[in-house]
Protein backbone atom coordinates (compact mmCIF):
# COMPACT_ATOMS: atom_id res chain seq x y z
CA UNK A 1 3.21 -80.95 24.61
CA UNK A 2 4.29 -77.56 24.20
CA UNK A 3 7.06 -76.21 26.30
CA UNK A 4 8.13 -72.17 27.82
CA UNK A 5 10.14 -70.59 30.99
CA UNK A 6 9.41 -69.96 34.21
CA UNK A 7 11.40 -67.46 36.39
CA UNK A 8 11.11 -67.54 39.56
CA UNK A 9 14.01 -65.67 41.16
CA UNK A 10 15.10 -68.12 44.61
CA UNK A 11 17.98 -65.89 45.91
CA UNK A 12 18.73 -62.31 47.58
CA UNK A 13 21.19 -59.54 47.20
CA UNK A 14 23.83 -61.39 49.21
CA UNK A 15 23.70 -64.25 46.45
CA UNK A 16 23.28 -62.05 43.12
CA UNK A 17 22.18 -58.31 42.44
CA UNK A 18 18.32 -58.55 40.42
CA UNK A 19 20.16 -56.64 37.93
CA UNK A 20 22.63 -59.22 36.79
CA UNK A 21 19.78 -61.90 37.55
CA UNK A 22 17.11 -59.93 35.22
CA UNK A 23 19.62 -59.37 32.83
CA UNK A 24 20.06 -63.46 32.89
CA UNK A 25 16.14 -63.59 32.16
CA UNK A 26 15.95 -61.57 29.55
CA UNK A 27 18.86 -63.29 27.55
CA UNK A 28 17.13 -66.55 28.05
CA UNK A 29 13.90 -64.85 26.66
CA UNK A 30 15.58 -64.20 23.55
CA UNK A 31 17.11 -67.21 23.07
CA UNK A 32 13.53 -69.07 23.87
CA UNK A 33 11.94 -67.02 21.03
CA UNK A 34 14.79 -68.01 18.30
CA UNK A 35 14.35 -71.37 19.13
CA UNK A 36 10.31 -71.40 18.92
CA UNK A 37 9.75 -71.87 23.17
CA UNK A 38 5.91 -71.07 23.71
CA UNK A 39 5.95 -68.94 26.54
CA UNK A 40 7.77 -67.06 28.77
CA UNK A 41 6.15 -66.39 32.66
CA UNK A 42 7.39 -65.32 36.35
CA UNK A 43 6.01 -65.23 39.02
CA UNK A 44 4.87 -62.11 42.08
CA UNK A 45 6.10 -62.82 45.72
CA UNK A 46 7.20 -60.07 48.01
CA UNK A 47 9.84 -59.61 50.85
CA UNK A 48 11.86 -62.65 50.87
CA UNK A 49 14.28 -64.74 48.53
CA UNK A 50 11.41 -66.96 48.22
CA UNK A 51 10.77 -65.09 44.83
CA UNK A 52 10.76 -61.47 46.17
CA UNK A 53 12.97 -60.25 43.38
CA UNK A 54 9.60 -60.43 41.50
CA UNK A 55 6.98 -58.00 43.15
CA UNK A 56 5.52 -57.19 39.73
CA UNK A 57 5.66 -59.39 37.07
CA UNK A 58 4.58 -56.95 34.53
CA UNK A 59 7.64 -54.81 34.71
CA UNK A 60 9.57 -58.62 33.70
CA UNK A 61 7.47 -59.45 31.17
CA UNK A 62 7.40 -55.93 29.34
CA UNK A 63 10.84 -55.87 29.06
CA UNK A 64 10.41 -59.79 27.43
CA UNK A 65 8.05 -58.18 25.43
CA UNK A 66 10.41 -55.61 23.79
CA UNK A 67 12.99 -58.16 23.18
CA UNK A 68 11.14 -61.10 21.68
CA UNK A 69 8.47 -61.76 18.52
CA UNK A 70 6.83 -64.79 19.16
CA UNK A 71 6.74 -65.86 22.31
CA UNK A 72 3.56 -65.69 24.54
CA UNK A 73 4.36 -63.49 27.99
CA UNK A 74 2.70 -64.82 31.18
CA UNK A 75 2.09 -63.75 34.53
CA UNK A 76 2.16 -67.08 36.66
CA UNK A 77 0.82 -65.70 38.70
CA UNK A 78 -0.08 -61.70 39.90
CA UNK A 79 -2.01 -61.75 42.58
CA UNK A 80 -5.27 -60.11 42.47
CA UNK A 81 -6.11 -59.52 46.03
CA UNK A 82 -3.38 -57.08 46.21
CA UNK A 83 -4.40 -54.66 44.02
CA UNK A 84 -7.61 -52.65 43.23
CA UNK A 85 -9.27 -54.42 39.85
CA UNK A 86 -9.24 -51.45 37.57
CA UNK A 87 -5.47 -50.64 38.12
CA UNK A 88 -4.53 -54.23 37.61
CA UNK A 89 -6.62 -54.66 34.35
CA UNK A 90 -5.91 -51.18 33.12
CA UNK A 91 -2.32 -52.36 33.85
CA UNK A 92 -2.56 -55.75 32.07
CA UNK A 93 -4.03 -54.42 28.90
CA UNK A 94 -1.25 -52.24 28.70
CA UNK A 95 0.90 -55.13 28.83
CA UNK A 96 -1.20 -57.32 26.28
CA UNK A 97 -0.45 -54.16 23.79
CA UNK A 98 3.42 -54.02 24.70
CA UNK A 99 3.31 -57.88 23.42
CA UNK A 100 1.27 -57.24 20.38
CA UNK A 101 -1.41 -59.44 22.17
CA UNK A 102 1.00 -62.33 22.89
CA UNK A 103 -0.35 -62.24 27.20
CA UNK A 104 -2.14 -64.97 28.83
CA UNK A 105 -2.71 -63.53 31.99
CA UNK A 106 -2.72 -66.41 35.03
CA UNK A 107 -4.31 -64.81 38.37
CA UNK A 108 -3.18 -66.44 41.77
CA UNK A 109 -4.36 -66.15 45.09
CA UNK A 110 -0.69 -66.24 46.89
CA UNK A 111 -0.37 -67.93 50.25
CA UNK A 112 2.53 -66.49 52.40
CA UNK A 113 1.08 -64.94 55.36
CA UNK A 114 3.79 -61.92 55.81
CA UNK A 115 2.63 -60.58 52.25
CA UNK A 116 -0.81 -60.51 53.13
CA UNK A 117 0.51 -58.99 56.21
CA UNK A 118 2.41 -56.32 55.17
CA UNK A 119 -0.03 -55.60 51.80
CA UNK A 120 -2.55 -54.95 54.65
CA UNK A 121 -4.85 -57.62 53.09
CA UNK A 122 -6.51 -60.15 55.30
CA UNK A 123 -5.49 -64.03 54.54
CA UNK A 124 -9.38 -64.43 55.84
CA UNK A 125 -10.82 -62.66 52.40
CA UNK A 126 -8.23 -64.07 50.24
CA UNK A 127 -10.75 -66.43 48.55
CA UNK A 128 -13.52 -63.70 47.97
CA UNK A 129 -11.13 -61.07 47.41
CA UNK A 130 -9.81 -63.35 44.49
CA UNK A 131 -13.25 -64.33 42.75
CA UNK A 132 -14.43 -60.58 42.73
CA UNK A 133 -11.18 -59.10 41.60
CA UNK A 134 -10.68 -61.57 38.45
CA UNK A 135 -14.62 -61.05 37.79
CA UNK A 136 -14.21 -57.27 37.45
CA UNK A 137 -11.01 -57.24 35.67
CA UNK A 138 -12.75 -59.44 32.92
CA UNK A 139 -15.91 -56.85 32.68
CA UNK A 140 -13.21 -53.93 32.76
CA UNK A 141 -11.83 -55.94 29.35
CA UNK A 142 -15.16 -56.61 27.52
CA UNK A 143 -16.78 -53.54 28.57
CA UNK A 144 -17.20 -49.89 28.29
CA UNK A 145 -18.23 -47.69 31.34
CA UNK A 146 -18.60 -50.57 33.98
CA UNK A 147 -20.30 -49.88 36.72
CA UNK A 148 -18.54 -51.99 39.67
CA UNK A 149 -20.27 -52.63 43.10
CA UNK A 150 -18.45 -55.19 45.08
CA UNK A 151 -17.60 -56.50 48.51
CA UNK A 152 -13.95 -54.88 48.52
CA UNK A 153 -14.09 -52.15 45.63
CA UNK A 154 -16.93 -50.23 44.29
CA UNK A 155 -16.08 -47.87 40.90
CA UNK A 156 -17.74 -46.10 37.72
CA UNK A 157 -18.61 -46.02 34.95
CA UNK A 158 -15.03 -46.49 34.28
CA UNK A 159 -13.50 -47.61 30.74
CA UNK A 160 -9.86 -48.91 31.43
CA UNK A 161 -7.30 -47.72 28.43
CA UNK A 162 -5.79 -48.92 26.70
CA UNK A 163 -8.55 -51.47 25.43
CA UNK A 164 -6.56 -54.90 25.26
CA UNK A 165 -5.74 -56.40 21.97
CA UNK A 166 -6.98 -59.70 22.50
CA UNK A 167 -10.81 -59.90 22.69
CA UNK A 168 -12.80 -60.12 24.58
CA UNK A 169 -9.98 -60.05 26.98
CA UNK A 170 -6.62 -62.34 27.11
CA UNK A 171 -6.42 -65.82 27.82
CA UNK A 172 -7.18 -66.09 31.54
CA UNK A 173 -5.39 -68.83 33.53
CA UNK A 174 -6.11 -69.45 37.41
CA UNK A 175 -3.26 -70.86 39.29
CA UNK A 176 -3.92 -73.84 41.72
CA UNK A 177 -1.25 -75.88 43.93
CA UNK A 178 -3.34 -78.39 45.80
CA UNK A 179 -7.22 -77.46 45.45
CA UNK A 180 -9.32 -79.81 42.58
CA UNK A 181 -12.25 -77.38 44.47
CA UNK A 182 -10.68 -74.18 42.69
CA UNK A 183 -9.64 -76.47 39.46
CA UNK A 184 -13.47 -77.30 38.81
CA UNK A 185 -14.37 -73.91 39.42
CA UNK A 186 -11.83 -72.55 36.73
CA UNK A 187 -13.25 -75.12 34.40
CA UNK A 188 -16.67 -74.23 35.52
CA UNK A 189 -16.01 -70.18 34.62
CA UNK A 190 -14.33 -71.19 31.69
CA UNK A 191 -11.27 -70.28 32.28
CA UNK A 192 -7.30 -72.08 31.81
CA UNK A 193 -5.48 -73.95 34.61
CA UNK A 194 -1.49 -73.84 35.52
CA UNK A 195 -0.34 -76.02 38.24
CA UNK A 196 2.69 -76.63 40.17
CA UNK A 197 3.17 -80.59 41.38
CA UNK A 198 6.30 -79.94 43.42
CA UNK A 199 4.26 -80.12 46.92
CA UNK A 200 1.05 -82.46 45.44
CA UNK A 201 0.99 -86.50 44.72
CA UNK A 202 0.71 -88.02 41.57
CA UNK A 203 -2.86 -88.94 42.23
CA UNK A 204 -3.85 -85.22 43.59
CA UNK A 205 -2.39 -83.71 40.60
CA UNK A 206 -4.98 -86.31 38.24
CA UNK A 207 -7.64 -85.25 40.98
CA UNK A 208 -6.99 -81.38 39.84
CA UNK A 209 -7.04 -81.76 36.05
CA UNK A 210 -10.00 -84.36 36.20
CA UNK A 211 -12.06 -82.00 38.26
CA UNK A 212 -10.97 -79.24 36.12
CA UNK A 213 -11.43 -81.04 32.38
CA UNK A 214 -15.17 -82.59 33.95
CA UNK A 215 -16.41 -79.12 35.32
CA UNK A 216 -15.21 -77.31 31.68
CA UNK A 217 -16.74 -80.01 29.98
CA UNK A 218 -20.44 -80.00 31.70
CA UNK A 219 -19.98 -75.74 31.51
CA UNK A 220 -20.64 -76.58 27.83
CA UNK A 221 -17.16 -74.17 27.25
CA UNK A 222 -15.74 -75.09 23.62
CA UNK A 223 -12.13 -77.13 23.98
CA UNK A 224 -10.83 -78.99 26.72
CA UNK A 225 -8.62 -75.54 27.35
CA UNK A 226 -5.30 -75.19 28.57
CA UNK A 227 -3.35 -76.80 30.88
CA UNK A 228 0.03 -75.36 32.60
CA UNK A 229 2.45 -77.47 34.72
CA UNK A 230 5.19 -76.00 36.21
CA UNK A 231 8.59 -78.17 36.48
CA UNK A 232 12.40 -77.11 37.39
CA UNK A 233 14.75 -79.10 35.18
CA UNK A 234 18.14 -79.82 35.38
CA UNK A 235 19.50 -80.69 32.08
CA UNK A 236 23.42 -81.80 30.37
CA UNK A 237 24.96 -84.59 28.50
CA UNK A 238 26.33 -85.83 31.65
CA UNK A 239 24.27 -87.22 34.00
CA UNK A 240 26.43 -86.73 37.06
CA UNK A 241 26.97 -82.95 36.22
CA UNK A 242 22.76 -83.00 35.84
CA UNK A 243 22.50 -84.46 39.56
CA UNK A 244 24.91 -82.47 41.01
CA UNK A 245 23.18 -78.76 40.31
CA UNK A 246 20.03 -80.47 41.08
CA UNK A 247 21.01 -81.57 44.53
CA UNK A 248 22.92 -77.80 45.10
CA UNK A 249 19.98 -75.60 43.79
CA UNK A 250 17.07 -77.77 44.94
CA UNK A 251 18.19 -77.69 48.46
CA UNK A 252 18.40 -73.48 48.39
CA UNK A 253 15.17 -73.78 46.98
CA UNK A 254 13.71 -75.48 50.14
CA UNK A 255 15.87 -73.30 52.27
CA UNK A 256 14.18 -70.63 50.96
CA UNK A 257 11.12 -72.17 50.94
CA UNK A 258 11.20 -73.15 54.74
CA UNK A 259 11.84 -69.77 55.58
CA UNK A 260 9.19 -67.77 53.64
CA UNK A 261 6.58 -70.56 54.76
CA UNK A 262 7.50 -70.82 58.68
CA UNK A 263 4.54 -68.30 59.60
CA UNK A 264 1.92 -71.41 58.79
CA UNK A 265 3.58 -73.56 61.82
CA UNK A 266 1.70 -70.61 64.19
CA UNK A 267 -1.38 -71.84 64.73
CA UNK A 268 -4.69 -70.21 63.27
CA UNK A 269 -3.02 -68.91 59.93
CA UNK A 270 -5.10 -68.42 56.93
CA UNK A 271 -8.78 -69.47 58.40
CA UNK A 272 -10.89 -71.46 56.63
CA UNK A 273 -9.84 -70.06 52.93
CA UNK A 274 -5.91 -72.02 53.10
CA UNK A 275 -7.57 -75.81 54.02
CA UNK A 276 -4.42 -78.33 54.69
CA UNK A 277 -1.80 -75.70 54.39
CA UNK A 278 -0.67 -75.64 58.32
CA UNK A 279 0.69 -79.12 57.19
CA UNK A 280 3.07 -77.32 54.13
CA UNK A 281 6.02 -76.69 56.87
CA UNK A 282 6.58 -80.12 57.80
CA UNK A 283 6.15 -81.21 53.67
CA UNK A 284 8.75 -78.71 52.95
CA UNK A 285 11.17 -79.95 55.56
CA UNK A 286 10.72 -83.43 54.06
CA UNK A 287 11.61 -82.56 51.11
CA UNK A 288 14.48 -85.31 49.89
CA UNK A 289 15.50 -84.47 46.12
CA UNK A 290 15.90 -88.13 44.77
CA UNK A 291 12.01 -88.85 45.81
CA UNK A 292 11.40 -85.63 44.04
CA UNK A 293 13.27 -87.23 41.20
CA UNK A 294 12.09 -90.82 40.92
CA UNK A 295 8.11 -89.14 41.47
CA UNK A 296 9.20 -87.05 38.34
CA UNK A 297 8.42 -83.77 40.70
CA UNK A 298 11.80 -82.25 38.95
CA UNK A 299 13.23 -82.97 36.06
CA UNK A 300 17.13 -83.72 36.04
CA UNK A 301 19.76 -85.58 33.78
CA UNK A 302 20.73 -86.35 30.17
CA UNK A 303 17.93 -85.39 27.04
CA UNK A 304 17.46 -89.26 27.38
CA UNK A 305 16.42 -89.31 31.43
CA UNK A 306 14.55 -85.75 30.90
CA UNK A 307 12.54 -86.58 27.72
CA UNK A 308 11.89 -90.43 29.82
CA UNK A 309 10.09 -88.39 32.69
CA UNK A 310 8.13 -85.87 30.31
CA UNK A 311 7.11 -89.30 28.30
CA UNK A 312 5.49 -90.61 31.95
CA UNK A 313 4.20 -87.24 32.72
CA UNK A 314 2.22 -86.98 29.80
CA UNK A 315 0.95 -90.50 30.28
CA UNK A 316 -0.09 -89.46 33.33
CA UNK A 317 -1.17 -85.68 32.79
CA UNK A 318 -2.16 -85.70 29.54
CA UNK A 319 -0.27 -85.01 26.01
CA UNK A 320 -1.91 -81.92 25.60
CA UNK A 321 0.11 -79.71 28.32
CA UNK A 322 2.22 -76.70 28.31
CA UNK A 323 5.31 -77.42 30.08
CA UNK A 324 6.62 -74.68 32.07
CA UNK A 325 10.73 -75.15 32.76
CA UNK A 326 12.83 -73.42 35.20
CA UNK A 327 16.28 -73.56 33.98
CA UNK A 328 17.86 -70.84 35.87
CA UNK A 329 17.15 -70.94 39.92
CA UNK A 330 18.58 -69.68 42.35
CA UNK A 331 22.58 -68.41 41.13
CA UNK A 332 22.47 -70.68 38.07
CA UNK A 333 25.50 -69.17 35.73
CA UNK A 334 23.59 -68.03 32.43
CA UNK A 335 25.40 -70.19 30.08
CA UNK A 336 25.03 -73.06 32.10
CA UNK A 337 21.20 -72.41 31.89
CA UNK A 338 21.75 -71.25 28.15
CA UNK A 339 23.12 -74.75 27.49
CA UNK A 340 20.20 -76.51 29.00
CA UNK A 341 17.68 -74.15 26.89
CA UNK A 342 19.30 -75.11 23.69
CA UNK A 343 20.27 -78.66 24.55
CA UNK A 344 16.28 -79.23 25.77
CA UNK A 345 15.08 -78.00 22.40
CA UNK A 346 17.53 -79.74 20.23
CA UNK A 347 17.41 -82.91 22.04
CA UNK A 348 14.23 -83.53 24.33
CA UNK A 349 11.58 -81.49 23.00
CA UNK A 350 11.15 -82.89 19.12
CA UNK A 351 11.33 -86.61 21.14
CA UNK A 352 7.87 -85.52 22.78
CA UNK A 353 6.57 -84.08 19.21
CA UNK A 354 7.09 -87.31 17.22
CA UNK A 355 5.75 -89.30 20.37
């Protein structure tokens, strides 16, 4: 296993100013790369606490960029469907030559129904919008003068500059929450997977990765690729103390949560593209934290209890994932999250190395 950050900002101005919480984030990031973390990603979300403070996570990750050597920087996710293709990739290979070509670049389809609404983009599209989008920012990476004629953009011959550093293009990831249909189809394309089990089973998570390792593997693409899992973790040397912010932060996360997703309890939202997601009020509402816990959906206690769960993850997973942590939600204070960055690589992560 290898492990990085997440950010994913849960809170609003009443709460904590983005400055002081970006300035959090960026201390973390340094800290991550001294202590040999492999990556470093946030997310894009729009209008709400429910990750709003992120509308672009290049800006984020550029200023990682500049502070750090050796991490990798990665959006998880930007959402193509908001953006014409040759802005984004022009915009992205930028960013890959900021990091010295340390971006993996994961593309997301998003699912709230008052960003679509206010971006002016219709939920309806949102699959096709998606698939043509990632398509032409890969041909804006490999190519010179592309000539683009699509369903939602039409361009060229354009040559996006700067060229990226990685080539042909950076590692491309496609974000998936419940579909194994979209995980097979990354495999298929070639393509890396991240994944967030907080609102999936056990058994749909395996479903996901099997569809995705099977479809890679009959593509004939070399490597079983990568895999990225996405867990919150609440980490000390007392158990008790572990609990307690886990209880406190994980219930503003599904406050926040609840809110941003209400629009899917209308009925009709999202068509045909968002299958089973009119259902994802009532699961967030359900939420309890100690099911979360004992179905290893977060991770929270001692190095011993945390490095336990990762152990029974991987059994169930697979060794070779990249575990994504979010130490700082909501109005964590930074050097309670500092402690659980340095305590998790001291004390949990070289327990999953020798294992």
């Amino acid at each position: 296993m290898k492990f990085g950050l997440t950010f994913f900002p849960v809170l609003s101005p009443a709460e904590r100013s983005a400055a002081a919480y970006f300035d959090d984030c960026l201390r973390l990031a340094e800290v991550a790369d001294v202590l040999g973390y492999e990556h470093v990603q946030t997310v894009e979300h729009h209008f709400s606490p429910y990750g709003g403070y992120c509308p672009d996570p290049l800006v984020l990750l550029a200023a990682v960029a500049s502070r750090t050597a050796r991490v990798r920087v990665v959006t998880g996710a930007v959402v193509p469907a908001f953006e014409h293709p040759a802005a984004l990739a022009g915009r992205l290979a930028m960013l890959d030559n900021l990091a010295n070509g340390r971006l993996d670049v994961g593309f997301g389809r998003a699912f709230l129904p008052q960003e679509f609404a206010a971006l002016g983009v219709p939920m309806a599209e949102s699959r096709a919008r998606f698939a043509e989008n990632v398509a032409a920012c890969r041909r804006l990476w490999e190519e010179e003068d592309v000539v683009w004629s699509g369903e939602y953009s039409a361009f060229g011959p354009v040559t996006v500059l700067p060229r990226p550093v990685q080539r042909p293009h950076p590692p491309v990831f496609i974000a998936s929450t419940t579909s194994a249909e979209s995980c097979a189809a990354a495999g298929s394309a070639g393509h890396h997977l991240q994944v967030v089990p907080s609102v999936t089973s056990a058994e749909g998570v395996r479903a996901m990765l099997a569809a995705y390792r099977t479809a890679r593997e009959e593509a004939g693409h070399a490597g079983p690729g990568r895999v990225q899992i996405k867990y919150t973790c609440y980490l000390s040397p007392r158990r008790a103390e572990a609990l307690a912010a886990g209880r406190r932060w994980e219930a503003n996360y599904i406050a926040r949560m609840a809110e941003a997703v209400a629009p899917w309890a209308a009925p009709g939202v999202g068509g045909d593209d968002y299958p089973g997601y009119a259902a994802l009020v009532d699961k967030v509402r359900a939420y309890d934290f100690d099911e979360a816990l004992a179905g290893d959906k977060v991770l929270a206690g001692t190095p011993h209890d945390v490095a336990a769960q990762l152990e029974r993850i991987a059994d169930r997973f697979g060794a070779d994932l990249s575990v994504s942590l979010q130490f700082n939600p909501g109005g964590t204070e930074y050097m309670e999250a500092e402690r659980a960055v340095r305590l998790f690589a001291a004390e949990v992560a070289p327990r999953l190395s020798e294992r």
